[in-house]
N, C-alpha and C. Protein backbone atom coordinates (compact mmCIF):
# COMPACT_ATOMS: atom_id res chain seq x y z
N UNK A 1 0.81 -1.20 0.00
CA UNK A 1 0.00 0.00 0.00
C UNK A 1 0.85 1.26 0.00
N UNK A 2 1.96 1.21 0.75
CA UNK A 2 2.83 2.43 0.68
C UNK A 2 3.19 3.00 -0.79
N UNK A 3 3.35 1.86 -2.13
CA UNK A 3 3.55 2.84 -3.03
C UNK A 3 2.84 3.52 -3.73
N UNK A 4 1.13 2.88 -3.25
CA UNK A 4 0.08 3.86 -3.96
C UNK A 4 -0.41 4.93 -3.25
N UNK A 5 0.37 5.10 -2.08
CA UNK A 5 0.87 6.63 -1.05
C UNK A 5 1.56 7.25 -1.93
N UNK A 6 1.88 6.93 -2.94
CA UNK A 6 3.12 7.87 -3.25
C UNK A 6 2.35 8.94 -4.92
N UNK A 7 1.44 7.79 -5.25
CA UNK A 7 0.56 8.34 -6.35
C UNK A 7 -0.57 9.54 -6.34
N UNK A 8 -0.93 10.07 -7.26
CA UNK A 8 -1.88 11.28 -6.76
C UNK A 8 -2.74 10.59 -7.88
N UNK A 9 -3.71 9.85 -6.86
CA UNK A 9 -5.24 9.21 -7.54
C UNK A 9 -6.01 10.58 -8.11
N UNK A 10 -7.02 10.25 -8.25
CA UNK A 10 -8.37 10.67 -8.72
C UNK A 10 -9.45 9.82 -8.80
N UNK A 11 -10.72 10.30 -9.14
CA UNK A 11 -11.69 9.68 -9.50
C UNK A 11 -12.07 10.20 -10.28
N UNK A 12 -11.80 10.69 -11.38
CA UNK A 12 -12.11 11.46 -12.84
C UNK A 12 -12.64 10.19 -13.88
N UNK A 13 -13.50 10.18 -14.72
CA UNK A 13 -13.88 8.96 -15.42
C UNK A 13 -13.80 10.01 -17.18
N UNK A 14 -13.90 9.28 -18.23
CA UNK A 14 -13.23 9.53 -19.31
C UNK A 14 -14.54 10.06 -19.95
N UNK A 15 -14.37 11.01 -20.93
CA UNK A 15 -15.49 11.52 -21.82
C UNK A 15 -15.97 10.66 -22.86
N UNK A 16 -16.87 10.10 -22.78
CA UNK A 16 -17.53 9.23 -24.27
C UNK A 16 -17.65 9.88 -25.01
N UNK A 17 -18.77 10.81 -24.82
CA UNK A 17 -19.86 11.60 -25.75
C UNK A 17 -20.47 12.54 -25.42
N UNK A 18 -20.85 13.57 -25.47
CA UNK A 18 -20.80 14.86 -25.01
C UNK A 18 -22.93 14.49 -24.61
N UNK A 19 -23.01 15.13 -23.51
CA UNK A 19 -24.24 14.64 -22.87
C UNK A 19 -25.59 15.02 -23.56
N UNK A 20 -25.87 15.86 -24.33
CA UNK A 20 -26.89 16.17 -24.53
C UNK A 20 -26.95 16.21 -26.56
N UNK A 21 -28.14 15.62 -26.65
CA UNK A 21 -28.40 15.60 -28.17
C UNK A 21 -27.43 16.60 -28.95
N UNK A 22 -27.71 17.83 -28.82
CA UNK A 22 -26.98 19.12 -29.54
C UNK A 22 -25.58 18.74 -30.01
N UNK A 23 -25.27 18.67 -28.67
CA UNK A 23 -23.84 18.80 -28.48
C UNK A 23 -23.03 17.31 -29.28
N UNK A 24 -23.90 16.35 -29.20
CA UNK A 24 -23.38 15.00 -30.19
C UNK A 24 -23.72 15.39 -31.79
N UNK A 25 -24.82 15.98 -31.92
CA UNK A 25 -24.96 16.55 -33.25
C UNK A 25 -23.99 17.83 -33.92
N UNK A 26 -23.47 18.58 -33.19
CA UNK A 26 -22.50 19.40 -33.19
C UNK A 26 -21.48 18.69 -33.19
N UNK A 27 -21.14 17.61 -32.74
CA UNK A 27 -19.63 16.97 -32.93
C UNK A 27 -19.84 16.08 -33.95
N UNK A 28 -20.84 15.15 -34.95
CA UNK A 28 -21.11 14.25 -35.84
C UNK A 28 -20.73 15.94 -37.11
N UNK A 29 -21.42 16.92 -36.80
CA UNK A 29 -21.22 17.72 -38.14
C UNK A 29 -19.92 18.50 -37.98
N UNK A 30 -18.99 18.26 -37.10
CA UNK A 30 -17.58 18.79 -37.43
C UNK A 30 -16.86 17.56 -37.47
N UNK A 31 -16.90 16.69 -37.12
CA UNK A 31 -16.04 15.17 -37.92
C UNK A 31 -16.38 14.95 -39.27
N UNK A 32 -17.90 15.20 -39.88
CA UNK A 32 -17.95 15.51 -41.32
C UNK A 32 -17.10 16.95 -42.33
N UNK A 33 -17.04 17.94 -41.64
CA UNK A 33 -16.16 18.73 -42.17
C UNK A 33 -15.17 18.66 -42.39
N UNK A 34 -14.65 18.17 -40.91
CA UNK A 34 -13.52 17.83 -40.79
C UNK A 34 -12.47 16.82 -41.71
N UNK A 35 -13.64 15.69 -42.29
CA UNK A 35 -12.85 14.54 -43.18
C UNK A 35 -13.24 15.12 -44.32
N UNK A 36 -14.25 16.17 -44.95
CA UNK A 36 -14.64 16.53 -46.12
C UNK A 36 -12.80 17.90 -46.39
N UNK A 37 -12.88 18.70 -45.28
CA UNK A 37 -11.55 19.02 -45.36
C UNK A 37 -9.87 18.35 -45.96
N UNK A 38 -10.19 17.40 -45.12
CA UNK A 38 -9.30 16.40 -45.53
C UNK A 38 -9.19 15.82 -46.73
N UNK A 39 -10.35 15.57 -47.61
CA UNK A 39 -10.60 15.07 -48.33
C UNK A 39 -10.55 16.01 -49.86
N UNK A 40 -10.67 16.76 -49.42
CA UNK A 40 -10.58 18.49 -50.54
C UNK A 40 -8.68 18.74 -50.76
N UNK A 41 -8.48 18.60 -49.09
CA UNK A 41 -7.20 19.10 -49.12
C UNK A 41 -6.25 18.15 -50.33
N UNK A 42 -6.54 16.68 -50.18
CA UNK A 42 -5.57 15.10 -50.70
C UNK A 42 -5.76 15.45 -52.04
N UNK A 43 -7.53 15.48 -52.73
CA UNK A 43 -8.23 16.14 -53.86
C UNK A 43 -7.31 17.19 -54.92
N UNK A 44 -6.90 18.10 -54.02
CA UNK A 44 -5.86 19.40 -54.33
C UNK A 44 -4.42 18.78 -54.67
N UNK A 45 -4.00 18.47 -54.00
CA UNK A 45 -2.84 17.77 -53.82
C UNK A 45 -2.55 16.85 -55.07
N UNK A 46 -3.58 16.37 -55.86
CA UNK A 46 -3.16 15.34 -56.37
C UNK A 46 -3.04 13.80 -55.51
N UNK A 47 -3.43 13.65 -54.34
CA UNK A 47 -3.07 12.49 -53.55
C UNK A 47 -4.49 11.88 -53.45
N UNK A 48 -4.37 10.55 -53.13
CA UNK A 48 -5.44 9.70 -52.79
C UNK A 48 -5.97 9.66 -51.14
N UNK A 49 -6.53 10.04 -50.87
CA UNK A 49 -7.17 9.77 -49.39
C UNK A 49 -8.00 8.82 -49.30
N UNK A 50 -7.30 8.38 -48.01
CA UNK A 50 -7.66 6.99 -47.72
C UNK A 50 -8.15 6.87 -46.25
N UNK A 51 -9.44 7.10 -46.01
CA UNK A 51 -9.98 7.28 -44.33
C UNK A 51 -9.95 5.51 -44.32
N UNK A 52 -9.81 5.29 -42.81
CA UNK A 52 -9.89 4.28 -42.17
C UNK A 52 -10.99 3.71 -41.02
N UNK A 53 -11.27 2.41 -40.51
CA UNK A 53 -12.31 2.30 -39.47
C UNK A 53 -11.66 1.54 -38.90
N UNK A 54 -12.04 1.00 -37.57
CA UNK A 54 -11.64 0.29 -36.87
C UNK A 54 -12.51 -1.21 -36.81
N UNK A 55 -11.97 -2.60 -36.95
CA UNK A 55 -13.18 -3.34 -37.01
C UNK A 55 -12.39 -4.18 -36.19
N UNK A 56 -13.21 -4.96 -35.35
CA UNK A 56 -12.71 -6.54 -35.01
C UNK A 56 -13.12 -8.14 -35.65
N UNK A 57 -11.47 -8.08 -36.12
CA UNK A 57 -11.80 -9.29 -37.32
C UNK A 57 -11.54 -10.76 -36.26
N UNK A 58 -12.16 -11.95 -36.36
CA UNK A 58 -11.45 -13.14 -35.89
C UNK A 58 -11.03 -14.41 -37.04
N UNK A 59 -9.54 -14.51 -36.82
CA UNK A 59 -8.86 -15.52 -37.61
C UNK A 59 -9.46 -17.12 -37.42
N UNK A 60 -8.96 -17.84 -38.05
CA UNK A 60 -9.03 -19.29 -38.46
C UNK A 60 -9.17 -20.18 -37.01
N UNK A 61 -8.38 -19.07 -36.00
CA UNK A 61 -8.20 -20.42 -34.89
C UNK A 61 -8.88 -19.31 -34.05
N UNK A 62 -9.68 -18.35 -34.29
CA UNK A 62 -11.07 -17.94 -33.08
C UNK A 62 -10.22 -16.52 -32.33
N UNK A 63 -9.10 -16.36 -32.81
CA UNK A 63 -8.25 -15.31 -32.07
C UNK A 63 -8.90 -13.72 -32.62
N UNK A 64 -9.50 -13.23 -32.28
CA UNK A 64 -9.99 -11.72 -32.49
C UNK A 64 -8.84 -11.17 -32.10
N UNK A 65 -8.96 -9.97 -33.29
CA UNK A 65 -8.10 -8.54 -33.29
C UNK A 65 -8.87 -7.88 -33.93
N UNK A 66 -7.98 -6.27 -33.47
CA UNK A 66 -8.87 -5.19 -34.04
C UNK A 66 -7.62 -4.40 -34.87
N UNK A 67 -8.22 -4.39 -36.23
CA UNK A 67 -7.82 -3.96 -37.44
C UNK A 67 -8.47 -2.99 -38.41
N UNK A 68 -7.66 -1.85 -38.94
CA UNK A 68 -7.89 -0.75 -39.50
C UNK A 68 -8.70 -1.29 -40.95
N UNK A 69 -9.60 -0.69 -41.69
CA UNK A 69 -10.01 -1.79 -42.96
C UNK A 69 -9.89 0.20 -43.42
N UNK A 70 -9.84 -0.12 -44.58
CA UNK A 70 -10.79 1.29 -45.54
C UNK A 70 -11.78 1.53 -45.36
N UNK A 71 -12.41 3.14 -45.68
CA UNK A 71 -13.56 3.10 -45.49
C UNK A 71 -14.17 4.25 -46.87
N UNK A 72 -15.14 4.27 -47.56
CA UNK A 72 -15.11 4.93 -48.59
C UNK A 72 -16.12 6.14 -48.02
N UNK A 73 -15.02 7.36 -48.35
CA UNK A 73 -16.05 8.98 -47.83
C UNK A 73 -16.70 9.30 -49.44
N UNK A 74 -17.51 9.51 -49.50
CA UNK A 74 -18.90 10.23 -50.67
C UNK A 74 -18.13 12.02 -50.12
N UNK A 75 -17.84 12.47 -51.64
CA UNK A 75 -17.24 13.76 -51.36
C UNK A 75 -18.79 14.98 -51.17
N UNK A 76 -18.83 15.79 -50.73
CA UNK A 76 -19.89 16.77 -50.33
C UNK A 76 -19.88 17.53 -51.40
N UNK A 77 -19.27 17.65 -52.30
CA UNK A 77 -19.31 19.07 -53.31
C UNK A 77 -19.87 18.07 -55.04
N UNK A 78 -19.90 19.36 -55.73
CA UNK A 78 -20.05 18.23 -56.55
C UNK A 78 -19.70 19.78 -57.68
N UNK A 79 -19.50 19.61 -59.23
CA UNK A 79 -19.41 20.79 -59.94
C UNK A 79 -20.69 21.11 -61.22
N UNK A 80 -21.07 22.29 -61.24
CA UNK A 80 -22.29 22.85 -61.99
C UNK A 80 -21.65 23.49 -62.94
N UNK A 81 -22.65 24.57 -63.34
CA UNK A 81 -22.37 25.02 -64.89
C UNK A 81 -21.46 26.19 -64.66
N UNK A 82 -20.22 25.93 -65.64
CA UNK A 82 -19.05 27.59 -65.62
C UNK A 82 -17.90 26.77 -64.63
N UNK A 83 -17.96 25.53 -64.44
CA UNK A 83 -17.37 24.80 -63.55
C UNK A 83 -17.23 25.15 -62.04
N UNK A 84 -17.84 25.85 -61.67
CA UNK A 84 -18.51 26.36 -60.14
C UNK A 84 -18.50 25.23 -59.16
N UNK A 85 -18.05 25.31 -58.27
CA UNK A 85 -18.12 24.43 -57.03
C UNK A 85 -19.29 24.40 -56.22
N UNK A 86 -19.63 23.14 -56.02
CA UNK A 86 -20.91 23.32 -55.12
C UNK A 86 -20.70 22.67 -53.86
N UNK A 87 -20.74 23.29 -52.48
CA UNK A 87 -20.81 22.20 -51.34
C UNK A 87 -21.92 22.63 -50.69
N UNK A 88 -21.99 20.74 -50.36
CA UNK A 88 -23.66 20.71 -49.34
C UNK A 88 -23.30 20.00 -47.92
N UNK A 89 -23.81 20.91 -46.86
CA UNK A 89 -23.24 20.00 -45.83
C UNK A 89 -24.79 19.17 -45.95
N UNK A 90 -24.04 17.66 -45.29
CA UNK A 90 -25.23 16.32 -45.17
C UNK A 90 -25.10 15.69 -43.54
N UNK A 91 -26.29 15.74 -43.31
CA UNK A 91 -26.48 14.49 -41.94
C UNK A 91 -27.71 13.64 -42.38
N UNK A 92 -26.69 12.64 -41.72
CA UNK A 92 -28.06 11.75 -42.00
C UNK A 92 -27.88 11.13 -43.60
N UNK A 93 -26.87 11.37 -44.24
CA UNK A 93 -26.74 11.14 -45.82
C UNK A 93 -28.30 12.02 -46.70
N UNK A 94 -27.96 13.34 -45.68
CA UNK A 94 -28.84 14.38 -46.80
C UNK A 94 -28.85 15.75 -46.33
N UNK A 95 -29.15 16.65 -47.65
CA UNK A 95 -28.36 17.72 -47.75
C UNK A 95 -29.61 18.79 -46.52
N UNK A 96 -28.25 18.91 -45.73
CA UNK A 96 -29.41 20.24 -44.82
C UNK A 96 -29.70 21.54 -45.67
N UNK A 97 -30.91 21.97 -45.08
CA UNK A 97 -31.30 23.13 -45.46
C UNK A 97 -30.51 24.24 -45.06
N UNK A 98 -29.51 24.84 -45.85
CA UNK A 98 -28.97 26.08 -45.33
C UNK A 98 -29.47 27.32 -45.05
N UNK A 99 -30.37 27.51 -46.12
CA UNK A 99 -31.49 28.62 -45.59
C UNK A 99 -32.71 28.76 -46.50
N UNK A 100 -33.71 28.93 -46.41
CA UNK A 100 -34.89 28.27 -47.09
C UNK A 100 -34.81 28.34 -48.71
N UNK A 101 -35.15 27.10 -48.88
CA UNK A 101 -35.00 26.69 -50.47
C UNK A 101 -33.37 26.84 -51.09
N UNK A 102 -32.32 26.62 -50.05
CA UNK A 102 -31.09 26.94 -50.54
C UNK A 102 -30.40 25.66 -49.74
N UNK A 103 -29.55 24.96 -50.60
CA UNK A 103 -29.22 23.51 -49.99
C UNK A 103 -27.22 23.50 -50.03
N UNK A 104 -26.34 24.70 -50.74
CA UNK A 104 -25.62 24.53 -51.05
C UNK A 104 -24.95 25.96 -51.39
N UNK A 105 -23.72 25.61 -51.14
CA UNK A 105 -22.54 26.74 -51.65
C UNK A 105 -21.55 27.13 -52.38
N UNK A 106 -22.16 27.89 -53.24
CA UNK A 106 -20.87 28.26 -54.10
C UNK A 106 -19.80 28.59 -54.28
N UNK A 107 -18.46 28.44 -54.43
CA UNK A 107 -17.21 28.48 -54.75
C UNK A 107 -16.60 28.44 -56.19
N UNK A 108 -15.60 30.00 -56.04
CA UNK A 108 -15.09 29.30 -57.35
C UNK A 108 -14.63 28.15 -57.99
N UNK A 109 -13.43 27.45 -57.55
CA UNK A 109 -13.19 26.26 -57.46
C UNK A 109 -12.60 25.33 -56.08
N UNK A 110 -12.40 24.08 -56.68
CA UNK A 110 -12.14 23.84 -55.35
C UNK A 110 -11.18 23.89 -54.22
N UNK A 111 -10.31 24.56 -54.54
CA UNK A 111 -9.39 24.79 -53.44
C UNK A 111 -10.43 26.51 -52.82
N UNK A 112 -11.52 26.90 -53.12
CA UNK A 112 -11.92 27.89 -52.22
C UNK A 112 -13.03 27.24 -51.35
N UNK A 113 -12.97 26.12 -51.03
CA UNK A 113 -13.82 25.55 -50.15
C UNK A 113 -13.44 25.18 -48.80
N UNK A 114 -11.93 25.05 -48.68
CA UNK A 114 -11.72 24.87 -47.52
C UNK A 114 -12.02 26.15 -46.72
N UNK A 115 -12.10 27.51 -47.26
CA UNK A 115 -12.42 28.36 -46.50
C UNK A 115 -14.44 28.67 -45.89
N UNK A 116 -14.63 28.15 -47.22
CA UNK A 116 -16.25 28.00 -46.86
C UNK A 116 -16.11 26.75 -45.66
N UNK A 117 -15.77 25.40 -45.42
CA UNK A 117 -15.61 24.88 -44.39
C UNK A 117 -15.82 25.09 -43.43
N UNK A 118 -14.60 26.07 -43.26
CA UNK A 118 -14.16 26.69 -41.72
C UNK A 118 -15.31 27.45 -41.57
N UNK A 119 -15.86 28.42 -42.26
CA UNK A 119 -17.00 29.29 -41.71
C UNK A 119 -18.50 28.21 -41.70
N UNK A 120 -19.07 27.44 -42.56
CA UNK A 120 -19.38 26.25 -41.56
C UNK A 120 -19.31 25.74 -40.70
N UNK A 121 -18.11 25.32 -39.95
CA UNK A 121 -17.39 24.46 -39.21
C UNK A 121 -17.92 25.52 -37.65
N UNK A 122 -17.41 27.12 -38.04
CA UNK A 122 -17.64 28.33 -36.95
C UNK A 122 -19.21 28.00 -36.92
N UNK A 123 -19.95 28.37 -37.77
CA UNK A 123 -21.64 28.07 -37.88
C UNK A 123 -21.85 26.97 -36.97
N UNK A 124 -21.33 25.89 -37.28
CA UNK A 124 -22.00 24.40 -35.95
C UNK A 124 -21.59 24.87 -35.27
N UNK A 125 -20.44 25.04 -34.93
CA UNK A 125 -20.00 25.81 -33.06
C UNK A 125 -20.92 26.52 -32.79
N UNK A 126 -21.55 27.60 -33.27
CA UNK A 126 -22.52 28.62 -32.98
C UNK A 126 -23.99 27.83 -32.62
N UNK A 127 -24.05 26.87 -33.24
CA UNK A 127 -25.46 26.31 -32.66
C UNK A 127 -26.34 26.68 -34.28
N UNK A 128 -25.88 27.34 -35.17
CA UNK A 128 -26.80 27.83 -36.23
C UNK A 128 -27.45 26.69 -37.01
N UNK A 129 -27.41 26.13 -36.91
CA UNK A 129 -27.55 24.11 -37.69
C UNK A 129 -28.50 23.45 -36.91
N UNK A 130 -28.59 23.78 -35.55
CA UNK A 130 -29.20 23.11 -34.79
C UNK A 130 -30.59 22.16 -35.02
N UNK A 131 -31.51 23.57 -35.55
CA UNK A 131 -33.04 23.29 -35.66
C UNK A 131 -33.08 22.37 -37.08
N UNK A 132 -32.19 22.63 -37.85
CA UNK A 132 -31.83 22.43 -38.90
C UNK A 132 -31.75 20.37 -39.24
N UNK A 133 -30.30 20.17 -38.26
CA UNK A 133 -30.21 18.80 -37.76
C UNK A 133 -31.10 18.19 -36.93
N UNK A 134 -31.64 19.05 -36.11
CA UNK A 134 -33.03 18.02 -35.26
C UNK A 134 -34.05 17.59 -36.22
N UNK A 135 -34.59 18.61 -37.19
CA UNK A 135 -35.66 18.35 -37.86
C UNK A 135 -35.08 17.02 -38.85
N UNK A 136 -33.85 17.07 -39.50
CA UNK A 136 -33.08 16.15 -40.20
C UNK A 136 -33.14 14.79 -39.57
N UNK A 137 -33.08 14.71 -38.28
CA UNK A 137 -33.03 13.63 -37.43
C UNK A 137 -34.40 12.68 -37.40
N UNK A 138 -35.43 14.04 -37.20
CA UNK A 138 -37.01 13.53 -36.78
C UNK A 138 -36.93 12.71 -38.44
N UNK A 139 -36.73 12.88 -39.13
CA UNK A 139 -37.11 12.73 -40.88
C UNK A 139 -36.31 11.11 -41.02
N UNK A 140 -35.43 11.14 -40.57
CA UNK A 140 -34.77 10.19 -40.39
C UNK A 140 -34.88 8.68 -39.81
N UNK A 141 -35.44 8.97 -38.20
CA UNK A 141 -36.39 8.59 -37.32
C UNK A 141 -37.47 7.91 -38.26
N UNK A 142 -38.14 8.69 -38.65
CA UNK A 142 -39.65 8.47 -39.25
C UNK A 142 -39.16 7.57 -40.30
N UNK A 143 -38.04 7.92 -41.22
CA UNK A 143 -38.07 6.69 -42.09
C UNK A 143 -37.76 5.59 -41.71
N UNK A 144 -36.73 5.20 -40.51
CA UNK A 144 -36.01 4.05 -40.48
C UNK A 144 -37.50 3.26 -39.73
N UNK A 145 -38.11 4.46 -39.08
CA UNK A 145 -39.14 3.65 -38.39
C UNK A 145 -40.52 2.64 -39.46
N UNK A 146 -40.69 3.64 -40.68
CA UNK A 146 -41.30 2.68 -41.60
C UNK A 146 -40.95 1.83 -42.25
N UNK A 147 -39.65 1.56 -42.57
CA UNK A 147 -38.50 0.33 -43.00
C UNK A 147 -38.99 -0.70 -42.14
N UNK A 148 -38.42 -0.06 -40.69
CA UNK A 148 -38.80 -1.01 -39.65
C UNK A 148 -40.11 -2.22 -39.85
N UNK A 149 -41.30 -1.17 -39.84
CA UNK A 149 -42.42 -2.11 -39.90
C UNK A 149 -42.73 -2.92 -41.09
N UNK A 150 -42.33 -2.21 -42.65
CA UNK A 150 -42.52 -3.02 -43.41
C UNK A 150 -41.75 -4.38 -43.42
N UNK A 151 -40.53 -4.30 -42.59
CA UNK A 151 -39.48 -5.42 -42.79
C UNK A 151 -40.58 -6.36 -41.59
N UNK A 152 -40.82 -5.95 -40.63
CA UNK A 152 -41.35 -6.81 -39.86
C UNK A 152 -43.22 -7.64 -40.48
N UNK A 153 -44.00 -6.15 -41.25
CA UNK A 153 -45.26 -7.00 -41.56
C UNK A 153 -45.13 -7.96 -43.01
């Protein structure tokens, strides 16, 4: 016992997930920026980006490990007429409403998007997305919930 006299305990326990709906929806739409960033930046570059997941695979003789696999990101932008850049932020695999009847943002090309990003990225911090992603959620909800029943009747 004397050498765990010598330690400075705590009882601090580790952050999962941030406690309240908002605040998990605010962190799901800056990990999407965040890899759509990433993904613009490799894009620019000329380089291939290659996001990863974590899975647990088990071998031949029953031994589980956990191993990185690929994972394929769907890019957010897409290009229109005059070759114009378009980005849409998505939850839920669909495009939020940025402001009524407006789903998307223009850029000259694509290296001027990482700056639209960041002022996105400031926007979720602000909470401006909010009503935006809840309603996205309820829509969401409602469909998986009719999947649901048809798979079951």
């Amino acid at each position: 016992m004397s050498l765990l006299k010598s330690l400075k305990l705590s009882a601090a326990k580790p952050q999962t997930q941030p406690a309240n709906p908002q605040d998990r929806n605010r962190e799901k739409l800056r990990g999407y920026l965040a890899e759509q960033r990433a993904l613009i930046a490799a894009t620019v570059a000329g380089k291939p980006y290659a996001a990863v997941r974590t899975v647990t695979k088990t071998d031949e003789a029953g031994n589980r490990s956990r191993v990185e696999v690929p994972r394929t990101v769907r890019k957010g932008w897409f290009t229109g007429d005059g070759g114009k850049v378009f980005f849409q932020l998505r939850y839920g695999g669909r495009p939020l409403e940025l402001a009524k009847g407006m789903s998307a943002v223009e850029a000259e090309n694509l290296a001027g998007l990482a700056a639209i990003i960041d002022t996105l990225d400031q926007a979720v911090q602000a909470g401006e997305f909010d009503a935006a992603v809840a309603s996205a959620a309820q829509a969401r909800a409602a469909t998986m919930k009719t999947a649901k029943a048809k798979k079951a009747g």
